[in-house]
PDB file of N, CA and C in Angstrom:
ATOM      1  N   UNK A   1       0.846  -1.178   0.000  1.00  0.00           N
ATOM      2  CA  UNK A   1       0.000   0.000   0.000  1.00  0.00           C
ATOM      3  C   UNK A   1       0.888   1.237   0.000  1.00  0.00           C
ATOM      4  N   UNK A   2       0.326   2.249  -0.414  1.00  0.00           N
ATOM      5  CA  UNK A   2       1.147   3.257  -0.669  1.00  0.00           C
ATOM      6  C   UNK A   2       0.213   4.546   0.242  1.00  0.00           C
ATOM      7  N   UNK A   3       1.358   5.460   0.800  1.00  0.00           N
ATOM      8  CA  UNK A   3      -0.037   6.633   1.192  1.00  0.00           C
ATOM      9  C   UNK A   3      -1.022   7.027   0.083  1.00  0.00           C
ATOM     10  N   UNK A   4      -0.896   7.558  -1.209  1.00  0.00           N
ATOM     11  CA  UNK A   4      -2.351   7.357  -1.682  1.00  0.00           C
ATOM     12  C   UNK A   4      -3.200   6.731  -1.835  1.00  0.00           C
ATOM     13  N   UNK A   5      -2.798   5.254  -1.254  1.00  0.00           N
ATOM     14  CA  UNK A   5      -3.452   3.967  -1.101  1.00  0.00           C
ATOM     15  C   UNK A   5      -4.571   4.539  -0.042  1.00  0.00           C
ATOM     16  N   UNK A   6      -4.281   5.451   1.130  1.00  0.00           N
ATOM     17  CA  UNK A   6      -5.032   5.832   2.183  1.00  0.00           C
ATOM     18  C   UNK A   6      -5.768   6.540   1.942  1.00  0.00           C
ATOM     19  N   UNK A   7      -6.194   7.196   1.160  1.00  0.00           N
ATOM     20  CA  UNK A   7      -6.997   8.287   0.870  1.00  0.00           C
ATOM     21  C   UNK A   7      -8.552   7.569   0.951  1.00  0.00           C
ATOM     22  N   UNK A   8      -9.172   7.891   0.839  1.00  0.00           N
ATOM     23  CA  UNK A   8     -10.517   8.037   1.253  1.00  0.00           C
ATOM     24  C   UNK A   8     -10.495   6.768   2.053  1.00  0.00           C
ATOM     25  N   UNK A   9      -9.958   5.964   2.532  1.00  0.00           N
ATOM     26  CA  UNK A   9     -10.568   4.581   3.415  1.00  0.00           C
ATOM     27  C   UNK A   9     -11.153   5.453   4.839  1.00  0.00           C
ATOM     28  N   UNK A  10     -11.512   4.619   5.427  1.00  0.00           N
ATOM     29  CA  UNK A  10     -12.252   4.424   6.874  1.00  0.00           C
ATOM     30  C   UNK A  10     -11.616   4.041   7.764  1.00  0.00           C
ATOM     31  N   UNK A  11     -11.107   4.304   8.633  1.00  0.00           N
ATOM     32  CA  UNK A  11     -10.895   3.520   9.651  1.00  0.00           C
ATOM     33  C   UNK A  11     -11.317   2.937  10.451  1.00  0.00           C
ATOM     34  N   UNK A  12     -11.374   1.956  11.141  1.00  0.00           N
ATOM     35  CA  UNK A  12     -12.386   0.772  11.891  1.00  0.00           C
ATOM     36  C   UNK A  12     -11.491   0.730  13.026  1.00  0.00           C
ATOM     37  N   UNK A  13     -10.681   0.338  13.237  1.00  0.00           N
ATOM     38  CA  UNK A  13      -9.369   0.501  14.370  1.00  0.00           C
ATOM     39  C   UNK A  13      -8.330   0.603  14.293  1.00  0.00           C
ATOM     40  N   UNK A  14      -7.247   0.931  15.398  1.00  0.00           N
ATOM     41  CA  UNK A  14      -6.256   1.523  15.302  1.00  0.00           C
ATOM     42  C   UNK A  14      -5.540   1.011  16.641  1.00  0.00           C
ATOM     43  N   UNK A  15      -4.336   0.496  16.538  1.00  0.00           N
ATOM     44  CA  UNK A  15      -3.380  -0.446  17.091  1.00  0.00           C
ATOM     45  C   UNK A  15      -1.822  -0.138  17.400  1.00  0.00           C
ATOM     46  N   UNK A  16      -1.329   0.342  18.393  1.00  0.00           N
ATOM     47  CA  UNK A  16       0.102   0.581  18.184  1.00  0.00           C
ATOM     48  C   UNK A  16       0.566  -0.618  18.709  1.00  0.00           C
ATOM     49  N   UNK A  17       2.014  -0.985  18.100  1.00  0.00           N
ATOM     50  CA  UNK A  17       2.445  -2.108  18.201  1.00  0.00           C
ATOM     51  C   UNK A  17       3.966  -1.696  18.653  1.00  0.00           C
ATOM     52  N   UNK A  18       4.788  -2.902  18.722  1.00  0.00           N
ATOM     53  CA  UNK A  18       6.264  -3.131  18.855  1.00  0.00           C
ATOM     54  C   UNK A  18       7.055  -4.252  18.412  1.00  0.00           C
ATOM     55  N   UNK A  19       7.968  -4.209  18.791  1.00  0.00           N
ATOM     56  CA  UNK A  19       8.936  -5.715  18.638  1.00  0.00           C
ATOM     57  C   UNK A  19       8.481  -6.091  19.740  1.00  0.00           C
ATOM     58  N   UNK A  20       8.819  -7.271  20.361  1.00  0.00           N
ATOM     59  CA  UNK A  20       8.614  -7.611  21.601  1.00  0.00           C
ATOM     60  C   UNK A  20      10.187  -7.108  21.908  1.00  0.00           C
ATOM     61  N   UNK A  21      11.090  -6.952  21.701  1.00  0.00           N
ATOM     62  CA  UNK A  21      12.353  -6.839  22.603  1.00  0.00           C
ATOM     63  C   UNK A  21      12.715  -5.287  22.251  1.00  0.00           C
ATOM     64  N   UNK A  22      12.199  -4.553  21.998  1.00  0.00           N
ATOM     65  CA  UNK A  22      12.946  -3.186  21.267  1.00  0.00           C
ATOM     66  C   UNK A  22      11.501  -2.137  21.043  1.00  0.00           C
ATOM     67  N   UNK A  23      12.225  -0.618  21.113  1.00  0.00           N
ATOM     68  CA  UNK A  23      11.219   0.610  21.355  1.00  0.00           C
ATOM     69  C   UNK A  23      11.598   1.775  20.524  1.00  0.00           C
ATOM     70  N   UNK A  24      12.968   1.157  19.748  1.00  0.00           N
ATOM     71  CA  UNK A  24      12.795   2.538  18.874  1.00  0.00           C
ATOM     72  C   UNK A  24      12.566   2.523  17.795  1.00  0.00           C
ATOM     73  N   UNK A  25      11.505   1.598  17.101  1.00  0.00           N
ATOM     74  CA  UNK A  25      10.717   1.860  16.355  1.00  0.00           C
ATOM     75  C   UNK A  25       9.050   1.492  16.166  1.00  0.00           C
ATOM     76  N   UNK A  26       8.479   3.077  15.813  1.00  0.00           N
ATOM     77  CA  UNK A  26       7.119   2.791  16.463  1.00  0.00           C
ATOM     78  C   UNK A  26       6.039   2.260  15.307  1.00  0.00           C
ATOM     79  N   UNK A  27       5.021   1.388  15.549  1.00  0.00           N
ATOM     80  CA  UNK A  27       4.429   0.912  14.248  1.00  0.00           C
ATOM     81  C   UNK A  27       2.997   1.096  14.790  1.00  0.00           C
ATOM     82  N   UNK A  28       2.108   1.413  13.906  1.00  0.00           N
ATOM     83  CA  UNK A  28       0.618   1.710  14.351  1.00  0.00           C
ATOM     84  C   UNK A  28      -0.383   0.575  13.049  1.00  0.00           C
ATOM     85  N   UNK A  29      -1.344  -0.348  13.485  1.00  0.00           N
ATOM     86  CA  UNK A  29      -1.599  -1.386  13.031  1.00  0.00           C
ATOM     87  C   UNK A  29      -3.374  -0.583  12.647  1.00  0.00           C
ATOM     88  N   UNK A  30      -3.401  -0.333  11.192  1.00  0.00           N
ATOM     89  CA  UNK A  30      -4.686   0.613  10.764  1.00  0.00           C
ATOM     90  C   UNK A  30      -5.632  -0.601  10.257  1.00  0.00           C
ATOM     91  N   UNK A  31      -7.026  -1.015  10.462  1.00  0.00           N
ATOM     92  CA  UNK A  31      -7.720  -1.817  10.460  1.00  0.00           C
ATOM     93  C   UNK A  31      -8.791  -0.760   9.662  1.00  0.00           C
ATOM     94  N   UNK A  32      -9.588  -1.239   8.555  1.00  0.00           N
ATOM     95  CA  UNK A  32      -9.730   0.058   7.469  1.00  0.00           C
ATOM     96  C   UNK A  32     -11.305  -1.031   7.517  1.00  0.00           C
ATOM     97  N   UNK A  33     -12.578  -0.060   7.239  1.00  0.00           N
ATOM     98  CA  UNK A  33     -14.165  -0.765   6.967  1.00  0.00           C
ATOM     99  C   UNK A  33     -13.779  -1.878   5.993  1.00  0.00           C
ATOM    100  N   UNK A  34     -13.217  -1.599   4.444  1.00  0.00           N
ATOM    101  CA  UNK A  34     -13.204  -2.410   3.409  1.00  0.00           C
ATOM    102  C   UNK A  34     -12.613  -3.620   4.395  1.00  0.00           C
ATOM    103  N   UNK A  35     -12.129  -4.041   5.023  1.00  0.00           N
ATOM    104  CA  UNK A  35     -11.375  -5.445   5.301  1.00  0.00           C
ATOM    105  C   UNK A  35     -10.117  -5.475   4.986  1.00  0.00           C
ATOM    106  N   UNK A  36      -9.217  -4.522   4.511  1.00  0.00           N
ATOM    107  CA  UNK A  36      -7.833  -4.239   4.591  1.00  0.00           C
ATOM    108  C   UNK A  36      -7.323  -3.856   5.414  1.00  0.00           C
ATOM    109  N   UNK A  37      -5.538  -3.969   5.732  1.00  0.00           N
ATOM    110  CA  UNK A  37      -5.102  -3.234   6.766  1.00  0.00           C
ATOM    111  C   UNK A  37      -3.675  -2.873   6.740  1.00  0.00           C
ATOM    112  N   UNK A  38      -3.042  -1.863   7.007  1.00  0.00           N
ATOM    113  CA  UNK A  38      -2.183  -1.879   6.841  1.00  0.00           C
ATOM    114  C   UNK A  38      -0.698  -1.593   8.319  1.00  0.00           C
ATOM    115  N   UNK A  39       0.165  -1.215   7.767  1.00  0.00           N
ATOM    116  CA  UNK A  39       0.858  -1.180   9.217  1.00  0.00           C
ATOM    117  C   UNK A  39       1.548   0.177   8.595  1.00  0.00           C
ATOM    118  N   UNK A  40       2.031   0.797   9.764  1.00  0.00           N
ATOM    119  CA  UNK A  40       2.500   3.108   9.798  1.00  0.00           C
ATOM    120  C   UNK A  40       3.789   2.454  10.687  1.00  0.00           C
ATOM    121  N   UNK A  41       5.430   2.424   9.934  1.00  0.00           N
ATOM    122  CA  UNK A  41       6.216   2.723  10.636  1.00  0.00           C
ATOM    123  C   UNK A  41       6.700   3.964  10.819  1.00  0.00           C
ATOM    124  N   UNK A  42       7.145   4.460  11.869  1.00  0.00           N
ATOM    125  CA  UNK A  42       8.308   5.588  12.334  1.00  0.00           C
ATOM    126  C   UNK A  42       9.269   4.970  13.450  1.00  0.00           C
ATOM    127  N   UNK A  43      10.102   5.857  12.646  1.00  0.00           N
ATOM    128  CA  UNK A  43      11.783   5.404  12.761  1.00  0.00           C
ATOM    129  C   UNK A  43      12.798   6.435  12.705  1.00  0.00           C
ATOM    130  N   UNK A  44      13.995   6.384  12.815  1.00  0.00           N
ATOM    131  CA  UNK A  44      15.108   7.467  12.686  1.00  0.00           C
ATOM    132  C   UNK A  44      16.449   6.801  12.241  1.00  0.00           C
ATOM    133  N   UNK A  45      17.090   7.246  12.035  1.00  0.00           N
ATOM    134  CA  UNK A  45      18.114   6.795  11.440  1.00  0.00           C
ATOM    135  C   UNK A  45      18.963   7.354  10.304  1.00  0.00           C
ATOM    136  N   UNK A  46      20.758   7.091   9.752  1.00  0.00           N
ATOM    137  CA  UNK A  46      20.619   7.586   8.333  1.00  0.00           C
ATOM    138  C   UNK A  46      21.124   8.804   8.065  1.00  0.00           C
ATOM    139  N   UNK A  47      22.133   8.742   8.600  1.00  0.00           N
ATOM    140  CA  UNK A  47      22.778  10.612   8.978  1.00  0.00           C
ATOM    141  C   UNK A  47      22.347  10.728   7.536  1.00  0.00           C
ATOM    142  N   UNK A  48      22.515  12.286   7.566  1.00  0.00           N
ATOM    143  CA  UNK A  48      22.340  12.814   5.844  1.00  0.00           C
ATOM    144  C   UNK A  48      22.544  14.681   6.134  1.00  0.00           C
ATOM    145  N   UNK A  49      23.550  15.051   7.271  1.00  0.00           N
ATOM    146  CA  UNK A  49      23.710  16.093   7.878  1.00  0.00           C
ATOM    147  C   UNK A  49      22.614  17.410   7.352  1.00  0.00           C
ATOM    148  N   UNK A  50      21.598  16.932   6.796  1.00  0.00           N
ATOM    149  CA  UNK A  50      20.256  18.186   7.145  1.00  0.00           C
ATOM    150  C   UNK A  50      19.487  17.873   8.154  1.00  0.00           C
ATOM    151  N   UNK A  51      19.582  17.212   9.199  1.00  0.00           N
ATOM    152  CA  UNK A  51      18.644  17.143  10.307  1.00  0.00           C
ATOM    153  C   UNK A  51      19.149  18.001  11.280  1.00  0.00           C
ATOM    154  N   UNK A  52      18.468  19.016  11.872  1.00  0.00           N
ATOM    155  CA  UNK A  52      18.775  19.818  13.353  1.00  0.00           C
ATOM    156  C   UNK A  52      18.971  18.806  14.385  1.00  0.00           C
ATOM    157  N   UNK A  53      18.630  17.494  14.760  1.00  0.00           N
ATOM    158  CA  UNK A  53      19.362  16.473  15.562  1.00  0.00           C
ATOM    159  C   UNK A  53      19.684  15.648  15.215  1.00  0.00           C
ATOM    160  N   UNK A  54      20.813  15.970  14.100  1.00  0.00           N
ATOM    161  CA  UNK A  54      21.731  14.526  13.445  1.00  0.00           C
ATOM    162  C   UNK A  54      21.349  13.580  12.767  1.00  0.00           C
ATOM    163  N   UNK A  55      19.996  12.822  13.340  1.00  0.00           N
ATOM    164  CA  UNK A  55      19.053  11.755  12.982  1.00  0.00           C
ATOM    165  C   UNK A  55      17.939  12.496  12.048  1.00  0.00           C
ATOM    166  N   UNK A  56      17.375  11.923  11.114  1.00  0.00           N
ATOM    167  CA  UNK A  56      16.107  12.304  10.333  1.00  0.00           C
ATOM    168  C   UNK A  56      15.512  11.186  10.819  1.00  0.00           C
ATOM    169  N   UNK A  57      14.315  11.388  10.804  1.00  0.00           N
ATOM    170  CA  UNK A  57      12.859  10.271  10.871  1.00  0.00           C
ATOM    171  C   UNK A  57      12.009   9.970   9.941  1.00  0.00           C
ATOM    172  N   UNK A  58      11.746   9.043   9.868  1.00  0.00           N
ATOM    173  CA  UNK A  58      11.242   8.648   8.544  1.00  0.00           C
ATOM    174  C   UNK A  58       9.657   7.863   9.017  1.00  0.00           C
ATOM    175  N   UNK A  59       8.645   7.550   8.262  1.00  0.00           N
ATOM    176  CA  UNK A  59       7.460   7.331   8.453  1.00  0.00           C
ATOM    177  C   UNK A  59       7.361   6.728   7.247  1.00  0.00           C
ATOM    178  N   UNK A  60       7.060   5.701   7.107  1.00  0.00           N
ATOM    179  CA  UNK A  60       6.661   4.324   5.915  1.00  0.00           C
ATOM    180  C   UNK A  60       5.038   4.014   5.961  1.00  0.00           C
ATOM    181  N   UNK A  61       4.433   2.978   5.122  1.00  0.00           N
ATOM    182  CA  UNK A  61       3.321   2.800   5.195  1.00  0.00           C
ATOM    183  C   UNK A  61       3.238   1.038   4.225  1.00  0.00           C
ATOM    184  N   UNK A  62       2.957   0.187   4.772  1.00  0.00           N
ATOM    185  CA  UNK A  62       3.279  -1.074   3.857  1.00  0.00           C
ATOM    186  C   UNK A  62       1.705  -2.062   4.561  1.00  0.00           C
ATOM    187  N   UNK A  63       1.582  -2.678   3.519  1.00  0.00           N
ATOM    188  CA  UNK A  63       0.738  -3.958   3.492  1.00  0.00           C
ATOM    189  C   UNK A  63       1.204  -5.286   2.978  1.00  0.00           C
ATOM    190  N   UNK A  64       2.321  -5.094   2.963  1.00  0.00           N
ATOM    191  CA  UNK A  64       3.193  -6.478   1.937  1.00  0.00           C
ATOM    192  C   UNK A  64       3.175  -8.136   3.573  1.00  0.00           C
ATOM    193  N   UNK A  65       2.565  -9.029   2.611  1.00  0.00           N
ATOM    194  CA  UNK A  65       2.761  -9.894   3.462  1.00  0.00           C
ATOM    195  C   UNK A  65       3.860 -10.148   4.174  1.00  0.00           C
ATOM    196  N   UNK A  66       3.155 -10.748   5.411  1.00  0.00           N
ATOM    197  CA  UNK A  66       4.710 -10.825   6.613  1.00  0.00           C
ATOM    198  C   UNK A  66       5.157  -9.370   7.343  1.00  0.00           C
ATOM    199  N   UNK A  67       4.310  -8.071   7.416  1.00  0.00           N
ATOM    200  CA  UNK A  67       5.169  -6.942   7.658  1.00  0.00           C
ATOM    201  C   UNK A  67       4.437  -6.715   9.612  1.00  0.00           C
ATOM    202  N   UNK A  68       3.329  -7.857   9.613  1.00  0.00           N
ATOM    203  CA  UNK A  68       2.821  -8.044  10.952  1.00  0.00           C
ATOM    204  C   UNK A  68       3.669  -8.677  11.696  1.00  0.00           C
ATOM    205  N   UNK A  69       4.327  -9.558  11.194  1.00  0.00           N
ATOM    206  CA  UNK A  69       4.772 -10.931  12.043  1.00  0.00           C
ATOM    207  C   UNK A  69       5.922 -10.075  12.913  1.00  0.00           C
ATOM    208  N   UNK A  70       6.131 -10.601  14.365  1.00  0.00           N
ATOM    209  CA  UNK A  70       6.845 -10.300  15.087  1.00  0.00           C
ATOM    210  C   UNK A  70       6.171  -8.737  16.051  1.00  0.00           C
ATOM    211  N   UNK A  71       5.461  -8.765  16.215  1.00  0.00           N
ATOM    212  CA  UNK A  71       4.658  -7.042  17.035  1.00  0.00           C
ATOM    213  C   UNK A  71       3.714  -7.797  17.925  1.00  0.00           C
ATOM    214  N   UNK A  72       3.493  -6.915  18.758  1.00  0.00           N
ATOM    215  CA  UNK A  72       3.019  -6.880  20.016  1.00  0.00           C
ATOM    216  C   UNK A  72       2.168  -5.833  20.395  1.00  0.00           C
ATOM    217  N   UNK A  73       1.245  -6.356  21.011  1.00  0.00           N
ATOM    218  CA  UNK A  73       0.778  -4.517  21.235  1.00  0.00           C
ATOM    219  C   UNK A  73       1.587  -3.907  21.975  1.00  0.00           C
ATOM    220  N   UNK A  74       1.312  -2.354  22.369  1.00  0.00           N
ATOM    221  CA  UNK A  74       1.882  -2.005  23.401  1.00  0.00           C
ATOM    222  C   UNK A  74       0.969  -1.815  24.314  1.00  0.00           C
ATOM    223  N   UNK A  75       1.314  -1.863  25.655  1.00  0.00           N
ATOM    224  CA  UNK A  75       0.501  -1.808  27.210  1.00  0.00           C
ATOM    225  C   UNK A  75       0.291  -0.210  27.135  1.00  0.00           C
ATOM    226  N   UNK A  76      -0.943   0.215  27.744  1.00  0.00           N
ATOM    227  CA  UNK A  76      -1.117   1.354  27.552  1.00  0.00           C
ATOM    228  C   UNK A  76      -0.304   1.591  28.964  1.00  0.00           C
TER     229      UNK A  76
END
């Protein structure tokens, strides 16, 4: 899925997740009316010396099989 993939869907629920062993990268699990779903990473990483704190962050968006496996929710 691509972000224009998102455009007009619905959302039905909404899920933040993790690795089970690791926290610095955050993934949000989007559950859409049609019966699709996809997963929202953010992350940092990747010097590229235009970031004001060294690190840039980056925000992805994928539905490719297997991109669930291994997450957890997180405990509120």
């Amino acid at each position: 899925m691509t972000l224009d993939g998102l455009k007009l869907k619905t959302i039905r629920s909404a899920i933040i997740m993790k690795r089970p062993d690791y926290d610095d990268v955050g993934y949000l699990c989007l559950y859409f009316t049609d019966g699709t779903k996809c997963l929202v990473t953010a992350g940092y990483g990747g010097y590229t010396g235009k970031s004001e704190d060294e690190y840039p962050t980056n925000i992805g968006v994928s539905d490719r099989e297997g991109c669930f496996e291994r997450l957890v929710p997180v405990d509120d």
